[in-house]
C-alpha atoms as a PDB file:
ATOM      1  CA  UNK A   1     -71.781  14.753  65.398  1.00  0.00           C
ATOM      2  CA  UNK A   2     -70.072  14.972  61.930  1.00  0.00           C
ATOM      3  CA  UNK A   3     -72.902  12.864  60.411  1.00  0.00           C
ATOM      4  CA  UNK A   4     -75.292  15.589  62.282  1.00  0.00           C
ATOM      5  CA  UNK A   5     -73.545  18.349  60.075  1.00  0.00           C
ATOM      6  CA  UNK A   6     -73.243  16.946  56.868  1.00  0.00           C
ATOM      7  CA  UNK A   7     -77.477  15.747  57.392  1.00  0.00           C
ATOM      8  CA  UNK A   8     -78.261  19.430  58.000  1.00  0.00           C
ATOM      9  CA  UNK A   9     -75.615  20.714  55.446  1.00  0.00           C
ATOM     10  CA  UNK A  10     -77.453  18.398  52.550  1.00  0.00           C
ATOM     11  CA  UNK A  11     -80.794  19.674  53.617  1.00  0.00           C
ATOM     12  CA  UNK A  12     -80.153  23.355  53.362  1.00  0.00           C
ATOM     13  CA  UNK A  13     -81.282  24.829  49.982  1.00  0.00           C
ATOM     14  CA  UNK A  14     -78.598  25.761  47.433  1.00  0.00           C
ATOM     15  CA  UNK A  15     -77.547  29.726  47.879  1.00  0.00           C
ATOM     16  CA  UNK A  16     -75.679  29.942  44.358  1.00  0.00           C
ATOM     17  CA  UNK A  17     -77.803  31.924  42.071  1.00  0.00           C
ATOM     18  CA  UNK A  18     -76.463  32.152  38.266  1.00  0.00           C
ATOM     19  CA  UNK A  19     -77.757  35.002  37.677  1.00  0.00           C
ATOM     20  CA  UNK A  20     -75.531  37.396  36.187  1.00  0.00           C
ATOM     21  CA  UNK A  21     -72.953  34.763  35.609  1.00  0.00           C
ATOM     22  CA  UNK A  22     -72.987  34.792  31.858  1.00  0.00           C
ATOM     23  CA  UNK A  23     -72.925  39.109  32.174  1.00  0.00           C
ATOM     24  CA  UNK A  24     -70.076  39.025  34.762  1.00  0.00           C
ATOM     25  CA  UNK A  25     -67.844  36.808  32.405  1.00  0.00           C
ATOM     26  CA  UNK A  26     -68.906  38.931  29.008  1.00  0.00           C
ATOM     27  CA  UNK A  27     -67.552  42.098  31.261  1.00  0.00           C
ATOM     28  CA  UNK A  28     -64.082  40.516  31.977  1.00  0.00           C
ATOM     29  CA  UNK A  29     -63.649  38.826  28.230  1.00  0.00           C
ATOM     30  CA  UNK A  30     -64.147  43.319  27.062  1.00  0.00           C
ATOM     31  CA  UNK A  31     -62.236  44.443  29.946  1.00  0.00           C
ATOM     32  CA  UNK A  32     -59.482  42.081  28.639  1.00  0.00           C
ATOM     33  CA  UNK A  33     -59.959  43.368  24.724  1.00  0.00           C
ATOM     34  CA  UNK A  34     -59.532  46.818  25.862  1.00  0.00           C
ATOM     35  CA  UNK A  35     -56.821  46.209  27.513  1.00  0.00           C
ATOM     36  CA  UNK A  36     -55.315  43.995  24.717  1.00  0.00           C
ATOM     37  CA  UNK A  37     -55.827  47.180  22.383  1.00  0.00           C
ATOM     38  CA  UNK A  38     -54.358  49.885  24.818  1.00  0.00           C
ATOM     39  CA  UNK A  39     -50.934  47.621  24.929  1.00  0.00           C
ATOM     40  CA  UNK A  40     -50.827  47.054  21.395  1.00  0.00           C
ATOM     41  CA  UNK A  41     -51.010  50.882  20.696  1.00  0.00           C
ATOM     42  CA  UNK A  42     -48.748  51.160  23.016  1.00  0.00           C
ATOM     43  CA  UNK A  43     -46.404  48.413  21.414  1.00  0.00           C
ATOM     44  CA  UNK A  44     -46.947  50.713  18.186  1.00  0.00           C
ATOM     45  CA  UNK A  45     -45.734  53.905  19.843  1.00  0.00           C
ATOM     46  CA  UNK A  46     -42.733  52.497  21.341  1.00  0.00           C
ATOM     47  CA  UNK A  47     -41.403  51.014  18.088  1.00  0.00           C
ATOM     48  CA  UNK A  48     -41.840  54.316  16.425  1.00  0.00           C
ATOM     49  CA  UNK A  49     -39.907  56.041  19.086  1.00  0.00           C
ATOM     50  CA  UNK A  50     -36.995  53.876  18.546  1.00  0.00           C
ATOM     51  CA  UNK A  51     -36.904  53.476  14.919  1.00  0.00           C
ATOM     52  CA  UNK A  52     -36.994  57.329  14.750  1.00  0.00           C
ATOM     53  CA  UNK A  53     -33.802  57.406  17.671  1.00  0.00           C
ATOM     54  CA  UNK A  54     -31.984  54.764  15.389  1.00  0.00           C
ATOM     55  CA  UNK A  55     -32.431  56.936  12.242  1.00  0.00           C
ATOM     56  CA  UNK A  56     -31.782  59.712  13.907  1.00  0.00           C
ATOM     57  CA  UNK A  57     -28.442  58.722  15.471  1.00  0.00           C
ATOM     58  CA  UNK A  58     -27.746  57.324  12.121  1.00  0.00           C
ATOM     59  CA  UNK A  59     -27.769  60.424  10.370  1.00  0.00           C
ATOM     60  CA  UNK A  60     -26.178  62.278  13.078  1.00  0.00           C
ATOM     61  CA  UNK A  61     -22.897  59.868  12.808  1.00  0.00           C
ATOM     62  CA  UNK A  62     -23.622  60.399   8.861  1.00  0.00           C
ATOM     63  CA  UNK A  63     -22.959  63.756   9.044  1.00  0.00           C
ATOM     64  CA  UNK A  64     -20.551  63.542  11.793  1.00  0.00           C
ATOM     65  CA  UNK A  65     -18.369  60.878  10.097  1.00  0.00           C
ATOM     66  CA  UNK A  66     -18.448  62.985   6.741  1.00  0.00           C
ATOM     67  CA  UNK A  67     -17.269  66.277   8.782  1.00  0.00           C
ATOM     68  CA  UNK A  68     -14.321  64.434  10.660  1.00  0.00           C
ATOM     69  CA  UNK A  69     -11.129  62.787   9.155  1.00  0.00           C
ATOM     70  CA  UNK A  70     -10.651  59.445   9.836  1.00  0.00           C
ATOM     71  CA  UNK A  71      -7.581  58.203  11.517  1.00  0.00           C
ATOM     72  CA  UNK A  72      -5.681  55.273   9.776  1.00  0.00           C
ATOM     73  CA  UNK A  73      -6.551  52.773  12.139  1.00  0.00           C
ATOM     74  CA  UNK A  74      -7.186  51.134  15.683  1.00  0.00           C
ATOM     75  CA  UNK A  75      -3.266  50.119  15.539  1.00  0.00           C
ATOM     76  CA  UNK A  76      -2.112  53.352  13.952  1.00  0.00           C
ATOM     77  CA  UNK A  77       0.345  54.617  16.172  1.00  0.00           C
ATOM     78  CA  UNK A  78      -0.355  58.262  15.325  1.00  0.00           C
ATOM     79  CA  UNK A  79      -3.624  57.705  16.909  1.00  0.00           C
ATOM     80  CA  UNK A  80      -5.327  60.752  19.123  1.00  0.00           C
ATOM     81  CA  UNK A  81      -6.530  58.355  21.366  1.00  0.00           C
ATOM     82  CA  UNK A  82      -3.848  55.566  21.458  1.00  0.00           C
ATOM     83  CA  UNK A  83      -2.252  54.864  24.889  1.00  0.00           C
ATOM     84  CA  UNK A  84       1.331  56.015  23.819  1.00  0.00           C
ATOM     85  CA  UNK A  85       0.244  59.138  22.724  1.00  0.00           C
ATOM     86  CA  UNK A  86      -1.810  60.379  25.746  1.00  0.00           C
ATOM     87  CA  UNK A  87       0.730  59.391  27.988  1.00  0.00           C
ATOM     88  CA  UNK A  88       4.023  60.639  26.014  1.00  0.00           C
ATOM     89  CA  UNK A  89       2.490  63.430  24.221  1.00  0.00           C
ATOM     90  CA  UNK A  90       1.709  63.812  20.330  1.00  0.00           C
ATOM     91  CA  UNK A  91       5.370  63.849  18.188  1.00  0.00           C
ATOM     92  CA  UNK A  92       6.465  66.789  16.751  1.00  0.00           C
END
């Protein structure tokens, strides 16, 4: 029974045809370029977008800095912001 199939199965012409092999493989090697290129101007884009942020938030806490006086330190304990003064109130 097996032998029966494999008999008939070795006698049947081959269905593969190679045409358009070669074509079909061409098409997916430019389908990935393309792609390749769309990411990498993408890449490009991105990286602009954040170098102009980061020099952009740079010259905003520039400018910001240079308009603000600068307390005397984390420990000062005159600070705006230091626990003991929120909670008891700025001395007078």
């Amino acid at each position: 029974m097996l032998q029966d199939d494999l008999d008939r199965l070795a006698k049947a012409p081959l269905d593969r045809s190679l045409e358009g092999l070669e074509s079909d493989i061409w098409r997916g090697v430019d389908a990935r370029v393309a792609e390749r290129r769309v990411y990498s101007g993408t890449f490009a884009i991105q990286v602009a977008i954040l170098a102009m942020g980061t020099l952009g938030s740079l010259a905003a806490g520039h400018q910001w800095a240079t308009t603000h006086e600068v307390e005397a330190g984390v420990f000062s304990p005159y600070s705006r912001l230091a626990a003991s003064t929120l909670l008891m109130g700025e001395p007078r």
